[in-house]
N, C-alpha and C. Protein backbone atom coordinates (compact mmCIF):
# COMPACT_ATOMS: atom_id res chain seq x y z
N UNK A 1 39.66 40.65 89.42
CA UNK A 1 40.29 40.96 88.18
C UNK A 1 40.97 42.32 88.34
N UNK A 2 42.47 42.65 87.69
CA UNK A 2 43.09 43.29 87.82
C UNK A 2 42.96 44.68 86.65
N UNK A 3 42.71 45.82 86.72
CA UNK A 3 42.67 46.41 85.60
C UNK A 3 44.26 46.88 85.26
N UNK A 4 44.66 46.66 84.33
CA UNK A 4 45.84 47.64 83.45
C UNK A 4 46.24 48.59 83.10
N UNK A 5 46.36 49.45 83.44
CA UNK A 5 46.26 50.90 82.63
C UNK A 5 47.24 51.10 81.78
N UNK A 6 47.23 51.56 80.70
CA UNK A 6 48.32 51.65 80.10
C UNK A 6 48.77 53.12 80.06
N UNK A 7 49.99 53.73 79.89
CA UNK A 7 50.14 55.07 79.84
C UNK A 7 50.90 54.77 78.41
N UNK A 8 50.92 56.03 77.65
CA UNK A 8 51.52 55.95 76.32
C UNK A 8 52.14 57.50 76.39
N UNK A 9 53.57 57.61 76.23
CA UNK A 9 54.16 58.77 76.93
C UNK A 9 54.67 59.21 74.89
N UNK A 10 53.73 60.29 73.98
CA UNK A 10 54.58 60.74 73.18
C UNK A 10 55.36 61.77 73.43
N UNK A 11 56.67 61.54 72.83
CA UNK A 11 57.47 63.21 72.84
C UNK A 11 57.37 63.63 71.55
N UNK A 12 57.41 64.94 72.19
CA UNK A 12 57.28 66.11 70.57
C UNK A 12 58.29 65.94 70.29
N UNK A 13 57.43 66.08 68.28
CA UNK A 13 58.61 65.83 67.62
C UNK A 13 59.88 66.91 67.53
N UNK A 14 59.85 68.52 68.36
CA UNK A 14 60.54 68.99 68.36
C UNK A 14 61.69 68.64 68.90
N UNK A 15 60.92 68.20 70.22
CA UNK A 15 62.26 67.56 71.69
C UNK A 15 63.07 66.45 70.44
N UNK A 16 62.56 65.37 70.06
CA UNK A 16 63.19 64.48 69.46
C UNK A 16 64.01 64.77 68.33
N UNK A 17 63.60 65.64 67.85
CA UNK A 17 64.71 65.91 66.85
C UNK A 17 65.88 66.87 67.20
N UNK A 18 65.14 68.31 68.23
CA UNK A 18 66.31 68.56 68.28
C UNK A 18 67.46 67.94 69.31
N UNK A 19 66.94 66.37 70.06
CA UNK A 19 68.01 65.85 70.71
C UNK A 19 68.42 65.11 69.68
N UNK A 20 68.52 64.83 68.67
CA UNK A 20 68.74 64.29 67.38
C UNK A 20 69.89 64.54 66.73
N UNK A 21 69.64 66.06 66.80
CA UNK A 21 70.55 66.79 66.08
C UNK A 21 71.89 67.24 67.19
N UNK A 22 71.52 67.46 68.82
CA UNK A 22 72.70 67.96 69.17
C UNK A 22 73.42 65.81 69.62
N UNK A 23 72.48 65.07 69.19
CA UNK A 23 73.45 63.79 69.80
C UNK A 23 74.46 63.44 68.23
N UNK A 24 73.96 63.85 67.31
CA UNK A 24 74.97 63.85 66.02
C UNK A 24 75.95 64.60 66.10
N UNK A 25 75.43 65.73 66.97
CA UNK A 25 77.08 66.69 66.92
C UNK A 25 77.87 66.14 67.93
N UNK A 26 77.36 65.16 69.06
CA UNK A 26 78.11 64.75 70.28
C UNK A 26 78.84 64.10 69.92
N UNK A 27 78.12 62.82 69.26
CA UNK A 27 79.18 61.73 68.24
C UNK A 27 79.52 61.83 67.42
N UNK A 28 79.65 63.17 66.47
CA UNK A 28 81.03 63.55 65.73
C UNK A 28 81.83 63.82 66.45
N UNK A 29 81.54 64.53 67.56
CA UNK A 29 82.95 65.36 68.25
C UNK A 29 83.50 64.09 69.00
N UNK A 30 82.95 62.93 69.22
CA UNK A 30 83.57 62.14 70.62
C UNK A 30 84.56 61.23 69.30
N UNK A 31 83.67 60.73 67.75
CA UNK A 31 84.20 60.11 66.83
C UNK A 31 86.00 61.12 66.69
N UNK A 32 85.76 62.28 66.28
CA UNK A 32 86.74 62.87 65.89
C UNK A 32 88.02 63.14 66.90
N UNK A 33 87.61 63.39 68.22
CA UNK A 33 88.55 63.24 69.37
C UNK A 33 89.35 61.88 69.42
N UNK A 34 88.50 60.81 69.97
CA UNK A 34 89.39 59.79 69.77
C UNK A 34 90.25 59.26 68.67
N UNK A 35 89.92 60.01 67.23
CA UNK A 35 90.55 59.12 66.26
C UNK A 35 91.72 60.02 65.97
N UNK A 36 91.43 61.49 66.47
CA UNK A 36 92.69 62.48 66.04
C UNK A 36 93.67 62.51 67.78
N UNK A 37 93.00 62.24 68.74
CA UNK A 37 93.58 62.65 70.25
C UNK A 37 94.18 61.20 70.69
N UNK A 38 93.73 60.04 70.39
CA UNK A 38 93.98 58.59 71.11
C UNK A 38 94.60 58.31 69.92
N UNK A 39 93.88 57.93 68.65
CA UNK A 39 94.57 56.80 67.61
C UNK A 39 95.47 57.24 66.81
N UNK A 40 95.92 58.77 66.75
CA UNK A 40 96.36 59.55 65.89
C UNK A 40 96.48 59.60 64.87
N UNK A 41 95.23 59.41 64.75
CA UNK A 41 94.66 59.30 62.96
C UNK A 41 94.93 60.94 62.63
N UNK A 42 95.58 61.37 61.27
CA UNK A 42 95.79 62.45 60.62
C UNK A 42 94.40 62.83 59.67
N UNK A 43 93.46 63.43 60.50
CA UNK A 43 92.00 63.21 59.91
C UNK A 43 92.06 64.47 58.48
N UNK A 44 91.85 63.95 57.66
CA UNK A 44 91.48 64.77 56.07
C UNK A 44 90.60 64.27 55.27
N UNK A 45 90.10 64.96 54.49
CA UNK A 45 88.97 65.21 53.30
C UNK A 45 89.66 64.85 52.19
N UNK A 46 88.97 64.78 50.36
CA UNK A 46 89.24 64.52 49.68
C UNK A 46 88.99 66.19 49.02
N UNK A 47 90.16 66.63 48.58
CA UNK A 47 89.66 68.02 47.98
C UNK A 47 88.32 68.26 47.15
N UNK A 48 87.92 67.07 46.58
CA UNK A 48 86.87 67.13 45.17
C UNK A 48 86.97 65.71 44.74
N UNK A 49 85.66 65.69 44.00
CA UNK A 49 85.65 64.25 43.45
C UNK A 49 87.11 64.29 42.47
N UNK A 50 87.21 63.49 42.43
CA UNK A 50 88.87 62.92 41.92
C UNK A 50 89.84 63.48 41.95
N UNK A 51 89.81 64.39 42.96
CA UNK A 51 91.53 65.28 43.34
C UNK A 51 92.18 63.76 44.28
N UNK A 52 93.54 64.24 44.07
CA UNK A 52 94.45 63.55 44.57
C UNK A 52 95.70 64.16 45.71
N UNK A 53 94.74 65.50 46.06
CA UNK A 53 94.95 65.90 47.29
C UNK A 53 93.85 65.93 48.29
N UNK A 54 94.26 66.10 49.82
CA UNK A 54 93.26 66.34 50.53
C UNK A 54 93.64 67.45 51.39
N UNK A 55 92.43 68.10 52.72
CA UNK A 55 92.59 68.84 53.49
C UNK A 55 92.13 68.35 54.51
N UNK A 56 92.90 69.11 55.56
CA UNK A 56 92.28 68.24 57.23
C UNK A 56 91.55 68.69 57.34
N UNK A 57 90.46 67.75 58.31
CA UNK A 57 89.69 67.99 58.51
C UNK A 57 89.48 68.49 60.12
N UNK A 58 89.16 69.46 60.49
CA UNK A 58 89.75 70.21 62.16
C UNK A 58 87.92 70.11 62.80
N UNK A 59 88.25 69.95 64.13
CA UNK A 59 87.08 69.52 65.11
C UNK A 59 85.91 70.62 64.50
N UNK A 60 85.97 71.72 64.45
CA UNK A 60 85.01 72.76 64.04
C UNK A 60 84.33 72.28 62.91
N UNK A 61 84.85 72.06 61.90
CA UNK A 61 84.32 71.59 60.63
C UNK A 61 83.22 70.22 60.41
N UNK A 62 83.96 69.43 61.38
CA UNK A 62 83.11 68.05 61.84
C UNK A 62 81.45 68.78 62.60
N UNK A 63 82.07 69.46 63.51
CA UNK A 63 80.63 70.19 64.13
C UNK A 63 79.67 70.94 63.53
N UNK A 64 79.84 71.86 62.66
CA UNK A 64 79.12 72.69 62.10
C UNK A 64 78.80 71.87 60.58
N UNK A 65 79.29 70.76 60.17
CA UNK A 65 78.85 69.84 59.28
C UNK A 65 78.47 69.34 59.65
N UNK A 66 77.96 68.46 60.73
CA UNK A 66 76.93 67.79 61.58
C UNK A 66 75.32 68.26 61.91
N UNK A 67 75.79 69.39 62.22
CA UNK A 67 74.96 70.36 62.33
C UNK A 67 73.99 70.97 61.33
N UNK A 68 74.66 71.32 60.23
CA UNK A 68 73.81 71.89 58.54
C UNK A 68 73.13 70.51 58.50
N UNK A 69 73.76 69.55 58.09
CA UNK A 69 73.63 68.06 57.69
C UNK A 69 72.47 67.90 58.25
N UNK A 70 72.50 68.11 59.58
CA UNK A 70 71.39 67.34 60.82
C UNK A 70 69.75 68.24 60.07
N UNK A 71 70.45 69.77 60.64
CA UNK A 71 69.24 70.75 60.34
C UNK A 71 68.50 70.49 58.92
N UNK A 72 69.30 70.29 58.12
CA UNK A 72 68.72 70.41 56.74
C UNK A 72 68.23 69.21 56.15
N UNK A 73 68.25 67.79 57.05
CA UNK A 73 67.14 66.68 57.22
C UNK A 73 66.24 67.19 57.83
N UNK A 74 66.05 67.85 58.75
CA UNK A 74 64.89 68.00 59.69
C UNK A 74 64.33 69.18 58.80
N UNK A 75 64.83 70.26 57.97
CA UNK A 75 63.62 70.98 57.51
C UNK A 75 63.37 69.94 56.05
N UNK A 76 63.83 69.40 55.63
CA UNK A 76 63.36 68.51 54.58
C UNK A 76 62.30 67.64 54.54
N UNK A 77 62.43 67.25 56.03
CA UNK A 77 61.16 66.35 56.80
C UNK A 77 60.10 67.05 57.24
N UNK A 78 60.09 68.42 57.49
CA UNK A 78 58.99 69.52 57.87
C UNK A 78 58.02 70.10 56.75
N UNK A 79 59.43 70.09 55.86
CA UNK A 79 58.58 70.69 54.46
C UNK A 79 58.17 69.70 53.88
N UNK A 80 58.34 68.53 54.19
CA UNK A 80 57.47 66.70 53.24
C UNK A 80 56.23 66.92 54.27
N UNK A 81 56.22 66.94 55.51
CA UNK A 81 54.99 67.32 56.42
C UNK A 81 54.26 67.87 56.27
N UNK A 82 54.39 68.80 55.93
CA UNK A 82 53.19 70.40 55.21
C UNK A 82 52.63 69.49 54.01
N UNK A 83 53.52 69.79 52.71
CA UNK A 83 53.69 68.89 51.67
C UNK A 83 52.91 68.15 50.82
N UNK A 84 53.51 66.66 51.58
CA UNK A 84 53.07 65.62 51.41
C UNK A 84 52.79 64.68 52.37
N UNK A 85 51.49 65.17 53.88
CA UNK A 85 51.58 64.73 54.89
C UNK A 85 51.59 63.18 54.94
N UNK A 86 51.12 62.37 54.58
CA UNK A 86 50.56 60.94 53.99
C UNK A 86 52.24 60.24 53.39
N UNK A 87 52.67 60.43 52.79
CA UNK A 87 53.82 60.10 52.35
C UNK A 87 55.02 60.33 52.96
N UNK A 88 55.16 61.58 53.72
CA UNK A 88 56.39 61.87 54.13
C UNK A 88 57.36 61.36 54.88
N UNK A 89 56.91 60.59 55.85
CA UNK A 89 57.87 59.69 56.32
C UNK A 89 58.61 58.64 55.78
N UNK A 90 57.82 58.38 55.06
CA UNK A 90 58.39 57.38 53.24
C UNK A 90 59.39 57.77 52.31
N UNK A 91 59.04 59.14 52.09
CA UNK A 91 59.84 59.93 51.08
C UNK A 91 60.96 60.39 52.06
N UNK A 92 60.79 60.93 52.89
CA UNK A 92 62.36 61.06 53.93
C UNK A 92 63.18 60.77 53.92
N UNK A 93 63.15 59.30 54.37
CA UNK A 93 63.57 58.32 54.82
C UNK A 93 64.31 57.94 53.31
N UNK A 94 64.09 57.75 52.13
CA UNK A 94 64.10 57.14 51.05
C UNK A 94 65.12 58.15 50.98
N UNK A 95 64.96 59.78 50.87
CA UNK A 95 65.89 60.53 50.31
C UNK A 95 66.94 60.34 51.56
N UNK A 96 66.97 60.77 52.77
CA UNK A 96 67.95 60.54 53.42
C UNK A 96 68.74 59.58 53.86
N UNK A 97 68.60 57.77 53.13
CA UNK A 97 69.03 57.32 52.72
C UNK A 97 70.27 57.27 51.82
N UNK A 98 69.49 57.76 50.87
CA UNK A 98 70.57 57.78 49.29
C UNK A 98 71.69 59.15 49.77
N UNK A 99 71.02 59.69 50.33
CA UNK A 99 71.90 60.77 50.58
C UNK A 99 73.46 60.05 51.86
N UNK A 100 72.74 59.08 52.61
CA UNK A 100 73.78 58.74 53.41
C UNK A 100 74.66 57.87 52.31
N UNK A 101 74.25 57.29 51.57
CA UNK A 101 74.57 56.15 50.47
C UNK A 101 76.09 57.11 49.64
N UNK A 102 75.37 58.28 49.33
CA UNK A 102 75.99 59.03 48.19
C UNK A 102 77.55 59.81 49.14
N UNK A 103 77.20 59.75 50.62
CA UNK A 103 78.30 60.57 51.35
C UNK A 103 79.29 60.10 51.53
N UNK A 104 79.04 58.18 51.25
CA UNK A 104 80.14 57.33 51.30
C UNK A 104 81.09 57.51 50.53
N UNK A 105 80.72 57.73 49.35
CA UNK A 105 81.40 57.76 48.20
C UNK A 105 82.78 58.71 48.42
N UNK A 106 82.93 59.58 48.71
CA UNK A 106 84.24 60.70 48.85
C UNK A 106 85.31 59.40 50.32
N UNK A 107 84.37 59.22 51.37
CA UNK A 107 85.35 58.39 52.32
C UNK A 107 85.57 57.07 51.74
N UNK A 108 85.05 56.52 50.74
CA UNK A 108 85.47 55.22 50.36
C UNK A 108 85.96 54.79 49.22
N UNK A 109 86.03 55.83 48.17
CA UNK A 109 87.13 56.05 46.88
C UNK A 109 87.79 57.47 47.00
N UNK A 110 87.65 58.23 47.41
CA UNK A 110 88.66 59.42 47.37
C UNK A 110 90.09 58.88 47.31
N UNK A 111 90.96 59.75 47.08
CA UNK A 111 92.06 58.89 46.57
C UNK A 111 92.83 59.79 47.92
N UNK A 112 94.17 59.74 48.56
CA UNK A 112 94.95 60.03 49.68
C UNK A 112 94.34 59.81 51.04
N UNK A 113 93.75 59.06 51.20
CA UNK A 113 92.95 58.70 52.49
C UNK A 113 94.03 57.34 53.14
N UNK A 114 94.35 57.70 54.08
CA UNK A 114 95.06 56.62 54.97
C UNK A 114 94.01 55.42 55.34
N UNK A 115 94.27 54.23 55.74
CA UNK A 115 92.84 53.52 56.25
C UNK A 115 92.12 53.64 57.67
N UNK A 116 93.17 54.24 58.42
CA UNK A 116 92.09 54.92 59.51
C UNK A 116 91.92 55.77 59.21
N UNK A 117 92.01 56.99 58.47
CA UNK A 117 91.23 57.84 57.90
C UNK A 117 90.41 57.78 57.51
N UNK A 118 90.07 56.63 56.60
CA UNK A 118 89.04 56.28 55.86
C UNK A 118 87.82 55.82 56.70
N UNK A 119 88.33 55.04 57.67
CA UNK A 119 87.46 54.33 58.59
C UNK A 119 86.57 55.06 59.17
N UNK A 120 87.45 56.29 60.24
CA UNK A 120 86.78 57.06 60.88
C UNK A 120 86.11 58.08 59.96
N UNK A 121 85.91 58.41 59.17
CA UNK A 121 85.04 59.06 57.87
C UNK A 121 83.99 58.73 57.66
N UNK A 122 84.07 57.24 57.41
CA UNK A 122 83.12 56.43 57.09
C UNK A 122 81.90 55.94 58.42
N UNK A 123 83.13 56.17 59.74
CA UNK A 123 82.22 55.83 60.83
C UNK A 123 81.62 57.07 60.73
N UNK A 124 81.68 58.36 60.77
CA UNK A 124 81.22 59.49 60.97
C UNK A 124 80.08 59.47 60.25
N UNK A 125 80.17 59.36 58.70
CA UNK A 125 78.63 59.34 57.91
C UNK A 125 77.77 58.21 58.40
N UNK A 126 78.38 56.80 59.10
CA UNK A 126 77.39 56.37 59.25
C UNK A 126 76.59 56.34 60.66
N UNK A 127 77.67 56.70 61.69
CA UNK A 127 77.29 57.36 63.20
C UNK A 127 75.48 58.25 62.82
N UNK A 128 76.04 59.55 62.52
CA UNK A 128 75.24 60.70 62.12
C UNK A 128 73.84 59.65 61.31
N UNK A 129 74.10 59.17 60.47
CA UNK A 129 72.69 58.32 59.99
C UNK A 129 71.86 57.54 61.10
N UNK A 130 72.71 56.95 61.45
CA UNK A 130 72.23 55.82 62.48
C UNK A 130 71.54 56.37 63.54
N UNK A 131 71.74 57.79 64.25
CA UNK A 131 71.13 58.79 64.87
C UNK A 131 69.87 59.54 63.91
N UNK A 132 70.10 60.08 63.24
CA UNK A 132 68.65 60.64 62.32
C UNK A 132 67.78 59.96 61.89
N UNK A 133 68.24 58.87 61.38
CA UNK A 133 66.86 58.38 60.37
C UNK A 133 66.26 57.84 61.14
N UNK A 134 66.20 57.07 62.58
CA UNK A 134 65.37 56.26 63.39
C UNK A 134 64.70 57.88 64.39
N UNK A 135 65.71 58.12 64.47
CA UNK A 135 64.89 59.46 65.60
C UNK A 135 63.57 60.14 64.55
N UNK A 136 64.01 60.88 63.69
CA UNK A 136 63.52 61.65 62.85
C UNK A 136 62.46 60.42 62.47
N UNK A 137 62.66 59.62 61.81
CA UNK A 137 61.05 58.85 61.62
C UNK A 137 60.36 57.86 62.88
N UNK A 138 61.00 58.20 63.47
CA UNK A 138 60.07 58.02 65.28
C UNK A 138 58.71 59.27 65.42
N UNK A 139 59.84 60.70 64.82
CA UNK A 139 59.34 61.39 65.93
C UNK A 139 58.06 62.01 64.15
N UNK A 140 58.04 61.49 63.48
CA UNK A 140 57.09 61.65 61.73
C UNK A 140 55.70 60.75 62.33
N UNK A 141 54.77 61.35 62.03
CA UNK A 141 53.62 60.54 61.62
C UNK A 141 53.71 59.38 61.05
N UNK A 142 53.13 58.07 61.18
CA UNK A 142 53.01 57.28 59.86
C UNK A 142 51.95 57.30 59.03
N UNK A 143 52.09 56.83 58.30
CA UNK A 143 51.59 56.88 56.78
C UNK A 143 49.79 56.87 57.18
């Protein structure tokens, strides 16, 4: 008879998040290159909820909004940890949800948005999600 061993390799949740956070800034910057450098998408913002102007949006801005965005899930998830240890991966997840839910809203009714503009906007909020919420509640306790 053969014995098995199993190895069970966790990574800290530091490593995981903060590769979390710099792979959200990778795939903004690779999102925003190709759509302003290859597709020549004229990338802009919506000034404000219901302005009917916008402003571009320039590689820096994508980065360092990736970045706040990223950081300020991960202390949201630190401070539910302390908190509300038992729940927090629940409540996270739930808020950083609605929050991805609510970011749509400016790329998908703002008014002067071209449709690859819109697109790549929309890929951007949902890129950046699709990276956090599985990393970040990988690297959370469960319940």
């Amino acid at each position: 008879m053969s014995a098995k061993s199993t190895v069970t390799r966790t990574e800290s949740p530091l490593r995981v998040r903060a590769l979390a956070v710099l792979a959200t800034v990778a795939a903004g910057a690779v999102i925003w290159l190709v759509a302003h450098s290859v597709l020549d998408i004229d990338l802009r913002v919506p000034d404000g909820p219901g302005s009917t102007t916008t402003t571009a949006l320039a590689l820096p801005a994508v980065l360092i909004g990736t970045a706040v965005v990223s950081l300020l899930g991960w202390a949201l998830l630190a401070l539910l940890e302390k908190a509300v240890a038992a729940r927090s991966r629940a409540i996270w997840t739930g808020v950083a949800l609605l929050v991805l839910v609510v970011s749509l809203f400016a790329p998908l009714f703002g008014a002067g948005l071209s449709g690859g503009n819109r697109a790549t906007l929309v890929l951007l909020h949902l890129t950046v999600g699709a990276i956090l919420v599985p990393a970040f509640r990988r690297s959370s306790a469960p319940a």
